[in-house]
C-alpha atoms as a PDB file:
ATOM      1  CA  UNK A   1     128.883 141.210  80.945  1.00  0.00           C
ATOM      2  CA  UNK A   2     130.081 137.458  82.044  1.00  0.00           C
ATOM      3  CA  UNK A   3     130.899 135.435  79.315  1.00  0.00           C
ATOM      4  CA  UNK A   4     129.038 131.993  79.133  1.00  0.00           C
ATOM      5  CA  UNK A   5     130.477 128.593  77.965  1.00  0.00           C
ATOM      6  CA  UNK A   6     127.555 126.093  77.423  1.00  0.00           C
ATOM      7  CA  UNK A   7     129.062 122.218  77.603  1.00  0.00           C
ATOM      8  CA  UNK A   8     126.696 120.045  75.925  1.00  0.00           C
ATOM      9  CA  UNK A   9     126.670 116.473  77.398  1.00  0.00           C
ATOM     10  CA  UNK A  10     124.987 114.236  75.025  1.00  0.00           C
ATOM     11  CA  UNK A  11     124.594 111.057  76.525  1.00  0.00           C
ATOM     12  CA  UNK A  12     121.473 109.376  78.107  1.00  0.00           C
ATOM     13  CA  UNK A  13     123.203 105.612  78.968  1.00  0.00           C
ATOM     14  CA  UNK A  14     122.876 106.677  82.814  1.00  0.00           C
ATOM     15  CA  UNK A  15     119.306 106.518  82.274  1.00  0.00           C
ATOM     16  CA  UNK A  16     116.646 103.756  82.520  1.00  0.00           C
ATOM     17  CA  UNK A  17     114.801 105.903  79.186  1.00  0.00           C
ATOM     18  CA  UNK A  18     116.516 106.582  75.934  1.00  0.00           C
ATOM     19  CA  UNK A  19     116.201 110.663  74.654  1.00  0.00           C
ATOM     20  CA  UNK A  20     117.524 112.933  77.140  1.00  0.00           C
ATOM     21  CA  UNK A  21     120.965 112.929  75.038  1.00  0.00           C
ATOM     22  CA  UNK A  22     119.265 115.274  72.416  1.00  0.00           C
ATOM     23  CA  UNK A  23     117.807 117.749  75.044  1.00  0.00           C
ATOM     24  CA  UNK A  24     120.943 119.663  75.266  1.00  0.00           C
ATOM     25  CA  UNK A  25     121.332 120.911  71.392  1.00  0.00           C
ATOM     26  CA  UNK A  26     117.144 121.011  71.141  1.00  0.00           C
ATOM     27  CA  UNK A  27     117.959 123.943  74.139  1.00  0.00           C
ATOM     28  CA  UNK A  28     121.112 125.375  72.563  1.00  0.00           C
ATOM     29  CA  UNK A  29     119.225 125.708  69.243  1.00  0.00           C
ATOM     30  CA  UNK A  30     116.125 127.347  70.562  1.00  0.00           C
ATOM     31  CA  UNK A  31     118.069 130.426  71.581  1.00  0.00           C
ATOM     32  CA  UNK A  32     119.075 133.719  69.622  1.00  0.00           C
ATOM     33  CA  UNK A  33     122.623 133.562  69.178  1.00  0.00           C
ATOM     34  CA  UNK A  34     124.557 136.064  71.653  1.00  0.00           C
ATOM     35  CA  UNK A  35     128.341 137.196  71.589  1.00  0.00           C
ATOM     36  CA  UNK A  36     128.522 136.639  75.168  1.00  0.00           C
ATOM     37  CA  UNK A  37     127.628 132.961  74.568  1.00  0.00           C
ATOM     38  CA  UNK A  38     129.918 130.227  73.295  1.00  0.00           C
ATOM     39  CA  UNK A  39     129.319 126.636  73.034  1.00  0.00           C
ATOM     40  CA  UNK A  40     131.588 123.750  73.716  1.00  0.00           C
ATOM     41  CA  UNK A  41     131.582 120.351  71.020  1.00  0.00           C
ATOM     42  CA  UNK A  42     128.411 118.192  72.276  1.00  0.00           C
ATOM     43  CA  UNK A  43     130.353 115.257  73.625  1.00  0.00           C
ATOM     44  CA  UNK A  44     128.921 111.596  72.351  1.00  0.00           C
ATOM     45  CA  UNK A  45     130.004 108.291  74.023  1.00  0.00           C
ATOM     46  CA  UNK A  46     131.376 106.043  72.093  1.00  0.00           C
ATOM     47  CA  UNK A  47     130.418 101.630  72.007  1.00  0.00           C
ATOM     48  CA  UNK A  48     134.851 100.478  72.786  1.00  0.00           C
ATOM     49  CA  UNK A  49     133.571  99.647  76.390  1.00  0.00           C
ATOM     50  CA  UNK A  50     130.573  98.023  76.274  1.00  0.00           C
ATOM     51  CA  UNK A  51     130.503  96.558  79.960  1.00  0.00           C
ATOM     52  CA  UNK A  52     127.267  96.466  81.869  1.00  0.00           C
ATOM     53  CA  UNK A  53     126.080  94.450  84.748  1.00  0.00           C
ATOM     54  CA  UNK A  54     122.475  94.267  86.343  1.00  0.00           C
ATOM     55  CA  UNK A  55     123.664  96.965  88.945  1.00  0.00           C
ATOM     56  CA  UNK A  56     125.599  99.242  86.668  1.00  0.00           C
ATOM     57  CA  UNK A  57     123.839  99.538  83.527  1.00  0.00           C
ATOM     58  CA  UNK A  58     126.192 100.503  81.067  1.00  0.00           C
ATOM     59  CA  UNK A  59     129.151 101.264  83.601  1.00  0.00           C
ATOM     60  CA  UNK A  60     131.726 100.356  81.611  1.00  0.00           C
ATOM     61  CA  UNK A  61     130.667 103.215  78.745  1.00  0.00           C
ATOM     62  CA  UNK A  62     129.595 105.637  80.889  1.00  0.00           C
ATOM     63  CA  UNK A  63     132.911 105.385  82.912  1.00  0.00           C
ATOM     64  CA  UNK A  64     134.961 105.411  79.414  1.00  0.00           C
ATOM     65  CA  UNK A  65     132.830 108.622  78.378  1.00  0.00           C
ATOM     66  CA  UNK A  66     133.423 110.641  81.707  1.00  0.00           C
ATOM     67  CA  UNK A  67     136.927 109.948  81.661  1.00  0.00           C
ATOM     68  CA  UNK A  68     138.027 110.597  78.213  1.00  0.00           C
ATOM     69  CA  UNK A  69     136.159 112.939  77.113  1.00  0.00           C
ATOM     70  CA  UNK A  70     134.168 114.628  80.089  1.00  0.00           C
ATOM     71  CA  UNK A  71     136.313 115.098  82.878  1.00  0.00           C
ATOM     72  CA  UNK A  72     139.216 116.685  80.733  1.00  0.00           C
ATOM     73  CA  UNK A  73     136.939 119.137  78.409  1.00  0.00           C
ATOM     74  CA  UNK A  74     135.237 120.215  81.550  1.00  0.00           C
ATOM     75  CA  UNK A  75     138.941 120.875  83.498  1.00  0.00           C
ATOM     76  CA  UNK A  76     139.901 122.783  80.443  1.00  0.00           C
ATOM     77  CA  UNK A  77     136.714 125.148  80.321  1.00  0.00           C
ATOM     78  CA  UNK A  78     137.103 125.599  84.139  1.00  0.00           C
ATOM     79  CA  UNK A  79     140.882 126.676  83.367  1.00  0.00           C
ATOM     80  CA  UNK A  80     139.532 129.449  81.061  1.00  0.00           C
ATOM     81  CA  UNK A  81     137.291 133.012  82.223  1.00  0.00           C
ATOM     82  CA  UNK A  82     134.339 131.121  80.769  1.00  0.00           C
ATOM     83  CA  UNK A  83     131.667 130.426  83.356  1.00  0.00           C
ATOM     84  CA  UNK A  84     130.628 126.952  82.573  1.00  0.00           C
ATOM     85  CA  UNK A  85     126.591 125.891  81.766  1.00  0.00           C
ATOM     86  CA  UNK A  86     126.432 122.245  81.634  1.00  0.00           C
ATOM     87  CA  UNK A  87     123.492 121.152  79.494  1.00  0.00           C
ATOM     88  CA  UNK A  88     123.342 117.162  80.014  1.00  0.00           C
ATOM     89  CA  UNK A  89     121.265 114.594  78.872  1.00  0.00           C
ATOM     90  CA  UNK A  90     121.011 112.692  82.123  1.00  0.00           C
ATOM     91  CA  UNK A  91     122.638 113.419  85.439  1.00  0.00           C
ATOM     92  CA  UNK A  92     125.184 110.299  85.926  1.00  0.00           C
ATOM     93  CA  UNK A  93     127.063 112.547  83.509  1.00  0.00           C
ATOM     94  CA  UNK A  94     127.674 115.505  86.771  1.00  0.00           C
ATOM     95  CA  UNK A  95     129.992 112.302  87.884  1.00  0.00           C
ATOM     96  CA  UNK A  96     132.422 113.726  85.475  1.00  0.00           C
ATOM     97  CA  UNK A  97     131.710 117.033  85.701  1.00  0.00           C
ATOM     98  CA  UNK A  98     132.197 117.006  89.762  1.00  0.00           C
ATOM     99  CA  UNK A  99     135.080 115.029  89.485  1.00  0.00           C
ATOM    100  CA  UNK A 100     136.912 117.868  87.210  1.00  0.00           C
ATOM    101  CA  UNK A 101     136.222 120.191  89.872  1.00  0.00           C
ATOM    102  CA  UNK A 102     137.628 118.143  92.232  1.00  0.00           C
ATOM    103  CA  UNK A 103     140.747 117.506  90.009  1.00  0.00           C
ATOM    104  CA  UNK A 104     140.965 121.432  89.606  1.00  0.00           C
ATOM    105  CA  UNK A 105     140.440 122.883  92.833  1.00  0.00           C
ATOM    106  CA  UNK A 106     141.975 119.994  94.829  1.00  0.00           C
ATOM    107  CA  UNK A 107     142.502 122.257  98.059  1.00  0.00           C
ATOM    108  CA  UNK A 108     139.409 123.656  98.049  1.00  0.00           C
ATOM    109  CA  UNK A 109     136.058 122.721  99.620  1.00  0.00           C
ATOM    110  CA  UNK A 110     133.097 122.146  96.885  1.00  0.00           C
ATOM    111  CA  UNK A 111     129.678 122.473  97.875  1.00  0.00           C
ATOM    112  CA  UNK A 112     126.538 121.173  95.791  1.00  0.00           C
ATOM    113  CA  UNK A 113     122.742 122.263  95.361  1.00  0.00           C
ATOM    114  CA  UNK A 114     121.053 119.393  94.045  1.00  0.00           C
ATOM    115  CA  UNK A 115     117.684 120.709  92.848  1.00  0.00           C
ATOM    116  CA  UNK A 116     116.066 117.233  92.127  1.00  0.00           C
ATOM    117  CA  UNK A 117     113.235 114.756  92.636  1.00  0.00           C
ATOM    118  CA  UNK A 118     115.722 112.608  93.208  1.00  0.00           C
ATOM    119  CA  UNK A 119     119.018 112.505  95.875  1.00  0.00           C
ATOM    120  CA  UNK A 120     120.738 110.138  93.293  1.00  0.00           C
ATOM    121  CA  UNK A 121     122.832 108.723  96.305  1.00  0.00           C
ATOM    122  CA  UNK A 122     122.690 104.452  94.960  1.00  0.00           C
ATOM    123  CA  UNK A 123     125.443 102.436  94.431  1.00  0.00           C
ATOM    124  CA  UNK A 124     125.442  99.481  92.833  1.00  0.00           C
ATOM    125  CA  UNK A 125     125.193  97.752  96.296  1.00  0.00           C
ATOM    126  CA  UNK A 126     121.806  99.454  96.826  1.00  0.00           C
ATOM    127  CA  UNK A 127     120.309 100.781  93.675  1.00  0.00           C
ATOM    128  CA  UNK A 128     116.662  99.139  92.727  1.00  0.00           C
ATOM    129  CA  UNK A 129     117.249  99.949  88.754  1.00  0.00           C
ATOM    130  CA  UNK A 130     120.797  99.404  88.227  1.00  0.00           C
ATOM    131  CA  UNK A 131     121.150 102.926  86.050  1.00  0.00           C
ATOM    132  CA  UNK A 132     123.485 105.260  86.872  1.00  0.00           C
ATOM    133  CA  UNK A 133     121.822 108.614  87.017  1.00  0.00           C
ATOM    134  CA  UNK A 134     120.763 107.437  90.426  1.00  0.00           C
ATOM    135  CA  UNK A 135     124.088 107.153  91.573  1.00  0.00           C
ATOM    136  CA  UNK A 136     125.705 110.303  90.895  1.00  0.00           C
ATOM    137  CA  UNK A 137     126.635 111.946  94.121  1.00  0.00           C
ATOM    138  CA  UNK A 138     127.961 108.703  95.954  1.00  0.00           C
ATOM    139  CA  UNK A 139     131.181 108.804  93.591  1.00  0.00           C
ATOM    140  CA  UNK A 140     131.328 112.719  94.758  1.00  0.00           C
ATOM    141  CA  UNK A 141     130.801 111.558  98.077  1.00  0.00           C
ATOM    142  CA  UNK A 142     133.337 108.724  98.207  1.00  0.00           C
ATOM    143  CA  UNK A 143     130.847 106.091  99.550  1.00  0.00           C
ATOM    144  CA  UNK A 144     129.435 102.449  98.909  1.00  0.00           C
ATOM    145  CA  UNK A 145     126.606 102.787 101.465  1.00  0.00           C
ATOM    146  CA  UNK A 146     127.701  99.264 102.396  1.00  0.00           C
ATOM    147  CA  UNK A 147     125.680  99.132 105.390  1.00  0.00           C
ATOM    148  CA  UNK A 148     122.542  99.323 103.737  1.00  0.00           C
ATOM    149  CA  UNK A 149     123.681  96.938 101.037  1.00  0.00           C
ATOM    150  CA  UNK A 150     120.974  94.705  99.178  1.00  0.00           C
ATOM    151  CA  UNK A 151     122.587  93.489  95.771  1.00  0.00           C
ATOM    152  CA  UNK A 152     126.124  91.665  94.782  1.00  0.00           C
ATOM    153  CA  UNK A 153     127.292  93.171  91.665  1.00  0.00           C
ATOM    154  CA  UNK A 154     130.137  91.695  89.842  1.00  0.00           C
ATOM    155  CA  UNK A 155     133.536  91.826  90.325  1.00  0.00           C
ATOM    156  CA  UNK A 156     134.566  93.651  87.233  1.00  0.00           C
ATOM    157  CA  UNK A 157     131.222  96.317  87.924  1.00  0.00           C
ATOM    158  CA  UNK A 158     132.628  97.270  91.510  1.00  0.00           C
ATOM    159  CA  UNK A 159     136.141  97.447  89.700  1.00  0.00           C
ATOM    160  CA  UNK A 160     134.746 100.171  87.605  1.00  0.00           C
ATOM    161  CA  UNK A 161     132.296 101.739  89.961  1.00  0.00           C
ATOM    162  CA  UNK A 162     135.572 102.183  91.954  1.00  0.00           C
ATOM    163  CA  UNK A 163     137.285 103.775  89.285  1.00  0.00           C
ATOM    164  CA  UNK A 164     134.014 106.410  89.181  1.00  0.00           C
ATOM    165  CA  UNK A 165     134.995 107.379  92.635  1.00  0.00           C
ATOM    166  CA  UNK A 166     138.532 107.603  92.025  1.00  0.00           C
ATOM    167  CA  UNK A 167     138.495 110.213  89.187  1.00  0.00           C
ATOM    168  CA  UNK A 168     138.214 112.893  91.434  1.00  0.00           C
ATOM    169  CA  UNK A 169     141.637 112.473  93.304  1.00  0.00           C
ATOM    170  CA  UNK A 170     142.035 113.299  96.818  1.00  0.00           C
ATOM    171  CA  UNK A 171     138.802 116.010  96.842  1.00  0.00           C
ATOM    172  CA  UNK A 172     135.176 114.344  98.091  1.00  0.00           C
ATOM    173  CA  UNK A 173     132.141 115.920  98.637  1.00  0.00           C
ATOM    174  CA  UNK A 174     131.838 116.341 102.354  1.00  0.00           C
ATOM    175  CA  UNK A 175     127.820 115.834 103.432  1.00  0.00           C
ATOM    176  CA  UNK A 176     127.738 119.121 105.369  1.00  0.00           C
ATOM    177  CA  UNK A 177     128.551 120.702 101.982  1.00  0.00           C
ATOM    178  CA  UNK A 178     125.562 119.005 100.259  1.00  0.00           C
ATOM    179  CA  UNK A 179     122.012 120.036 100.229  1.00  0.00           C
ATOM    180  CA  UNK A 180     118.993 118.734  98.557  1.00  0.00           C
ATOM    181  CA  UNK A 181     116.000 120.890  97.027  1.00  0.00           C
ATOM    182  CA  UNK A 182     112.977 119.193  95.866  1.00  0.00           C
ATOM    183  CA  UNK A 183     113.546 116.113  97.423  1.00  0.00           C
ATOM    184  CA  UNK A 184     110.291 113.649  97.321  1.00  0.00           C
ATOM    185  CA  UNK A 185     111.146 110.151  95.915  1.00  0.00           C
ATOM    186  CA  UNK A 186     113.841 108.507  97.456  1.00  0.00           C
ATOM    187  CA  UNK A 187     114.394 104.432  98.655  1.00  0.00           C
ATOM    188  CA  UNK A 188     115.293 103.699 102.242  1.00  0.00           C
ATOM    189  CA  UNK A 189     119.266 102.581 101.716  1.00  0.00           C
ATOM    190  CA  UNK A 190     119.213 106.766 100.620  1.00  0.00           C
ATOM    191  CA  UNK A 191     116.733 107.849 103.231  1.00  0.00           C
ATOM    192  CA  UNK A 192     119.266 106.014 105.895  1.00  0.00           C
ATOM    193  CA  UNK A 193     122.396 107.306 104.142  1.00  0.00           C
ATOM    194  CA  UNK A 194     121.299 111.244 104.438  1.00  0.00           C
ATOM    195  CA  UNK A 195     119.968 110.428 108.303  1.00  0.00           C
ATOM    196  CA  UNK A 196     123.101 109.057 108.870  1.00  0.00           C
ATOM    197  CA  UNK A 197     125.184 112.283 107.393  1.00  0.00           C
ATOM    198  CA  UNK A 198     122.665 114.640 108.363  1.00  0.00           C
ATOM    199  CA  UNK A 199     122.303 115.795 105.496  1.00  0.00           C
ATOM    200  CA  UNK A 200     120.195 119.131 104.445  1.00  0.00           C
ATOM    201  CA  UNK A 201     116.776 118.126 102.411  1.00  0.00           C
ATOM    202  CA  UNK A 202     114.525 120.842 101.477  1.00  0.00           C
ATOM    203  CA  UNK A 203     111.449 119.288  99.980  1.00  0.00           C
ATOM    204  CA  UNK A 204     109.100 120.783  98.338  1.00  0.00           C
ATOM    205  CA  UNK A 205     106.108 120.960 100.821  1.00  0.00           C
ATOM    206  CA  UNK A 206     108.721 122.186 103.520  1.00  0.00           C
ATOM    207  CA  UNK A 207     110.438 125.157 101.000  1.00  0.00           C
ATOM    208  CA  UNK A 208     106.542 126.142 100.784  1.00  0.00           C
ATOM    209  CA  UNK A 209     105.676 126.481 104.242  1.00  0.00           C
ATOM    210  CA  UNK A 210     109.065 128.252 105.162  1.00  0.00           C
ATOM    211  CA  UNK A 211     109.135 130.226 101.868  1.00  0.00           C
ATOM    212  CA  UNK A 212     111.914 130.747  98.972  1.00  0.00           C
ATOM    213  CA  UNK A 213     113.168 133.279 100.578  1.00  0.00           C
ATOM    214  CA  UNK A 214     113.628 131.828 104.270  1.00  0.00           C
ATOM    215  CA  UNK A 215     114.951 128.305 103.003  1.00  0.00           C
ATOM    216  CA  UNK A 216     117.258 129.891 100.337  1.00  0.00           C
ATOM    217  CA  UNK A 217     118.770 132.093 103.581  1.00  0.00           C
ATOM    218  CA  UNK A 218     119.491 128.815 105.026  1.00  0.00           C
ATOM    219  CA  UNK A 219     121.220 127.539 101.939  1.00  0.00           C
ATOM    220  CA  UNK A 220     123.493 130.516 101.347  1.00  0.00           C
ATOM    221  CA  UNK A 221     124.490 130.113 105.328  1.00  0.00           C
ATOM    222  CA  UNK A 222     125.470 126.292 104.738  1.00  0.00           C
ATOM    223  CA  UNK A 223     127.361 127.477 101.706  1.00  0.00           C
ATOM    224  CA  UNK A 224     129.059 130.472 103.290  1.00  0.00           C
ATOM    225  CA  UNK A 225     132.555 128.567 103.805  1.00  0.00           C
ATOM    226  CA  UNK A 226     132.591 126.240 100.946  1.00  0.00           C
ATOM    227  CA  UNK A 227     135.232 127.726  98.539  1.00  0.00           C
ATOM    228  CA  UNK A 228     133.461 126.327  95.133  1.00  0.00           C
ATOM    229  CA  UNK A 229     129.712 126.004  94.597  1.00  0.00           C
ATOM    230  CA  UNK A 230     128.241 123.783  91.726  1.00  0.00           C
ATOM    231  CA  UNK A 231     124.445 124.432  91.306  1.00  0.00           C
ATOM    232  CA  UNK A 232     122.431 121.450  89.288  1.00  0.00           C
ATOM    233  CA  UNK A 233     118.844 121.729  88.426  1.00  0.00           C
ATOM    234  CA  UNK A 234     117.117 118.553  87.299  1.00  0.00           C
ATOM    235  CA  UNK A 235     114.160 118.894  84.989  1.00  0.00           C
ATOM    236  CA  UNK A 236     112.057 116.308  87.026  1.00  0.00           C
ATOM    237  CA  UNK A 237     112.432 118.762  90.142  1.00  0.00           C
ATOM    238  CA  UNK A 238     109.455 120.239  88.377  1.00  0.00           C
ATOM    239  CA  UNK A 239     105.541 118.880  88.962  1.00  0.00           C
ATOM    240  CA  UNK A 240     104.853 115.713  86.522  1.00  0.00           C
ATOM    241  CA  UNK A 241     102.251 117.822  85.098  1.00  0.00           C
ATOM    242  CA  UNK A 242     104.682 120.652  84.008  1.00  0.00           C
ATOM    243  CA  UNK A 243     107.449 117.959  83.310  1.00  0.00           C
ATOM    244  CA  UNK A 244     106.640 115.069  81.511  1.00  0.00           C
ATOM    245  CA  UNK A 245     109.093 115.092  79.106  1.00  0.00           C
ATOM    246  CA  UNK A 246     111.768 113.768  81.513  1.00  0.00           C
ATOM    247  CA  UNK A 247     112.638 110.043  82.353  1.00  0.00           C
ATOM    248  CA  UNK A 248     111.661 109.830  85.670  1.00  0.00           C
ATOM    249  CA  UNK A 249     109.135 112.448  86.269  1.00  0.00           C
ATOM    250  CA  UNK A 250     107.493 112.873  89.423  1.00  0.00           C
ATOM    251  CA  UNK A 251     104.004 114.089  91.408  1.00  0.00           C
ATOM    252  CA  UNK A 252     103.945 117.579  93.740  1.00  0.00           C
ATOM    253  CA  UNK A 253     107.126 118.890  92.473  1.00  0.00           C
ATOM    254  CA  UNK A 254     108.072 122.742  91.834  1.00  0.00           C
ATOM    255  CA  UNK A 255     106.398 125.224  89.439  1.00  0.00           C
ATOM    256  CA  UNK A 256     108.511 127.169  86.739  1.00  0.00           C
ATOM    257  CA  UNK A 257     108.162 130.190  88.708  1.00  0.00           C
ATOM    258  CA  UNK A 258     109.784 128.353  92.158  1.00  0.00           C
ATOM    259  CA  UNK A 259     112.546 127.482  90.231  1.00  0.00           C
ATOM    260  CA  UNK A 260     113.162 130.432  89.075  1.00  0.00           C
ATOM    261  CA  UNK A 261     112.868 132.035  92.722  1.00  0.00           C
ATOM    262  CA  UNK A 262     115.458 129.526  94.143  1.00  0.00           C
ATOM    263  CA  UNK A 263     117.915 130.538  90.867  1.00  0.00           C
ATOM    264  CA  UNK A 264     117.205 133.898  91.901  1.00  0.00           C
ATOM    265  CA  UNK A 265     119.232 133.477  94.967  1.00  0.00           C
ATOM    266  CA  UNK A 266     121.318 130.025  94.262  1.00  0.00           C
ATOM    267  CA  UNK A 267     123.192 131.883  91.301  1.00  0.00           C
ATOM    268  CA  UNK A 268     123.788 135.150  93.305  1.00  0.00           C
ATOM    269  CA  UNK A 269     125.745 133.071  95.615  1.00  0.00           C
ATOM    270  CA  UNK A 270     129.347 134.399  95.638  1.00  0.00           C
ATOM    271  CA  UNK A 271     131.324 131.008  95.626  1.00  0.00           C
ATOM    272  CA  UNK A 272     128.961 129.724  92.503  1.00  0.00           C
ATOM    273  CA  UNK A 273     131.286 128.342  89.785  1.00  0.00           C
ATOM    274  CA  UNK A 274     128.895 126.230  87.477  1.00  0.00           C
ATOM    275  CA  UNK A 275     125.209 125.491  87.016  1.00  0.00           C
ATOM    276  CA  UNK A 276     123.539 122.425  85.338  1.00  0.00           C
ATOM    277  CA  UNK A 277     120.731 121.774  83.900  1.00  0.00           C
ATOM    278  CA  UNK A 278     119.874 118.051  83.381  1.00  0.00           C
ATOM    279  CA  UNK A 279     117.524 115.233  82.202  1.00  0.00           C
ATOM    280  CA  UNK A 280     115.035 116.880  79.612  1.00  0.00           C
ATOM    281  CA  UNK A 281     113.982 114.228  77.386  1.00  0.00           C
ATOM    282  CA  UNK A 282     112.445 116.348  74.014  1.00  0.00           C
ATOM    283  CA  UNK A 283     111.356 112.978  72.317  1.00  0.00           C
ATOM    284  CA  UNK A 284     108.894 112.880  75.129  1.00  0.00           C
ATOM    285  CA  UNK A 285     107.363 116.214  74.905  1.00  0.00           C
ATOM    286  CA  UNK A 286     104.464 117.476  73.066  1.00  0.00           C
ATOM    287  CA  UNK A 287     104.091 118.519  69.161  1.00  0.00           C
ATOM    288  CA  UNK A 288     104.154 121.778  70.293  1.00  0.00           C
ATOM    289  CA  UNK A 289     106.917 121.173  72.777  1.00  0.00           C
ATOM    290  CA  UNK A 290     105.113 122.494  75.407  1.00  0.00           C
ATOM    291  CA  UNK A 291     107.806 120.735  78.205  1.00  0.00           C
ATOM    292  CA  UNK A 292     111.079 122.477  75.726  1.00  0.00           C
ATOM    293  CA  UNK A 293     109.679 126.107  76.147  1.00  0.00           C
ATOM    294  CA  UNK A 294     108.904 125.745  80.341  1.00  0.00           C
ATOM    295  CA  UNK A 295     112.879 124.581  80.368  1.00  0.00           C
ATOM    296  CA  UNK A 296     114.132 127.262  77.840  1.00  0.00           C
ATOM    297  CA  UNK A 297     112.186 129.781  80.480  1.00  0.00           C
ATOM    298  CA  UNK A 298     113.818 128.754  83.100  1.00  0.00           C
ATOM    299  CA  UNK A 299     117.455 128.455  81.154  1.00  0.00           C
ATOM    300  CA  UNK A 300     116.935 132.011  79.813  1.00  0.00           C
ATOM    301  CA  UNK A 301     116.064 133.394  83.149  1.00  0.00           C
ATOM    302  CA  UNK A 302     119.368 131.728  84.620  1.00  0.00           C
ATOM    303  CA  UNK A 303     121.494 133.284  81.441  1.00  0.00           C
ATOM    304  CA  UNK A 304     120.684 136.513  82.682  1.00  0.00           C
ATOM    305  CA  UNK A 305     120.910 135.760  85.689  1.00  0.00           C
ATOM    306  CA  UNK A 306     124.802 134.884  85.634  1.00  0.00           C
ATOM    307  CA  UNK A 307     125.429 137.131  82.730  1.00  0.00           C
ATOM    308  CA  UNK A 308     124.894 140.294  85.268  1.00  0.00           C
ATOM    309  CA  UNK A 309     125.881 138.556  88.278  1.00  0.00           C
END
């Protein structure tokens, strides 16, 4: 039986909604303890750097917050035979998380399955909302997106947003080693940034006509060389009218039982070394936390999932 290490992430500054940061201990505390699980300090930013700028909302925290307390509790938990389930409040907070297993594994190729609405690939020279949660995989990635640049942050923001980038030393997330599921809202500096990489979008019309089974084939083919695999799952990948208790939640997504068929196979991959689950806002929900149980489902199914796996 695989031991588990949940890492509780409790910060929602990447977001444009305030909430999500309670979503990971509302999950935690809704399960019957287990010896085989084990959970990590929920990590809180703290107000020292209070720096924000139209096109990095709250950089200057969220940067602080990844790389004091994020980045180095996640290398440590990667260093032990713990198999690390991130529980976040919003998903700028996989910046940190993806840079400590760059910082790790720094001769290794990392590959990522961004189950999502959203293909988070902003910067602050592109991003319509200025929050951070939407730039997430362009610090992994290493990129600006300059060419499809439509805002002028501040000198001191790109200072910091270059910091983001920097945290995880000399390893980047290569685009052939990316691949989106549940892809259907996304602005055209991001639509022209994937065309330009070509990189792999499953949405959710096209993993229905194929099938689970047929697209997740494809998936564990892409993957088949990457040394490290990091699996996120973002509530809002979900249908709005399973998920509304999320910040950003979204028409014609996924059902609870399509998620679960895509864990099914993305955590049975062999090079899988973390899954996430991200961006549940409880103070959203319903009184009888209707959106809490569908997301306890699906984290239950994955616990067993990677306890036997």
């Amino acid at each position: 039986m695989r031991h588990i290490q949940f890492f509780p992430i409790a910060s929602h500054f990447g977001a444009g909604t305030r909430g999500s940061a309670f979503g990971p201990m509302a999950l935690i505390q809704s399960l019957p303890p287990s010896p085989f699980i084990h959970t990590s300090s929920p990590m809180i930013p703290d107000d020292v750097d209070t720096f924000s700028d139209p096109y990095g909302k709250d950089i200057g925290r969220i940067g602080r917050f990844i790389e004091t307390q994020i980045l180095p509790n996640f290398q440590t938990l990667l260093q032990s035979d713990h198999f690390p389930l991130v529980l976040s409040g919003d998903h700028a907070n996989a910046m940190g998380t993806l840079a400590a297993l760059g910082r790790e594994n720094p001769d290794k190729t990392i590959g990522v399955l961004w189950i999502d609405a959203h293909c988070d690939i902003h910067t602050p020279f592109t991003t319509p909302s200025g929050n951070l949660h939407g730039m997430t995989l362009c610090t992994a990635l290493n990129t600006d997106n300059l060419p499809h640049q439509i805002n002028t942050p501040s000198k001191k923001a790109i200072e910091k947003w270059q910091q983001l980038k920097a945290l995880s030393g000399k390893t980047t997330l290569k685009p052939e080693h990316l691949i989106f599921m549940g892809l259907r809202s996304l602005e055209p500096p991001e639509k022209a940034l994937i065309e330009a990489h070509n990189i792999t979008v499953f949405d959710v019309e096209n993993t229905r006509q194929q099938g689970i089974k047929a697209v997740m084939e494809q998936v564990a083919e892409q993957f088949a060389n990457v040394d490290i695999l990091y699996v996120s799952f973002d509530v809002d990948s979900l249908d709005i009218t399973l998920m509304p208790a999320t910040g950003t939640p979204e028409p014609q997504g996924y059902t609870v039982d399509e998620v679960k068929q895509i864990l099914d196979y993305a955590l049975d991959l062999p090079a899988l070394r973390a899954f996430e689950i991200t961006e549940f806002n409880p103070l959203f929900d319903d009184e009888n936390h209707t959106c809490q149980q569908r997301v306890l489902s699906i984290l239950q199914f994955a616990l067993r999932k990677i306890q036997h796996t």
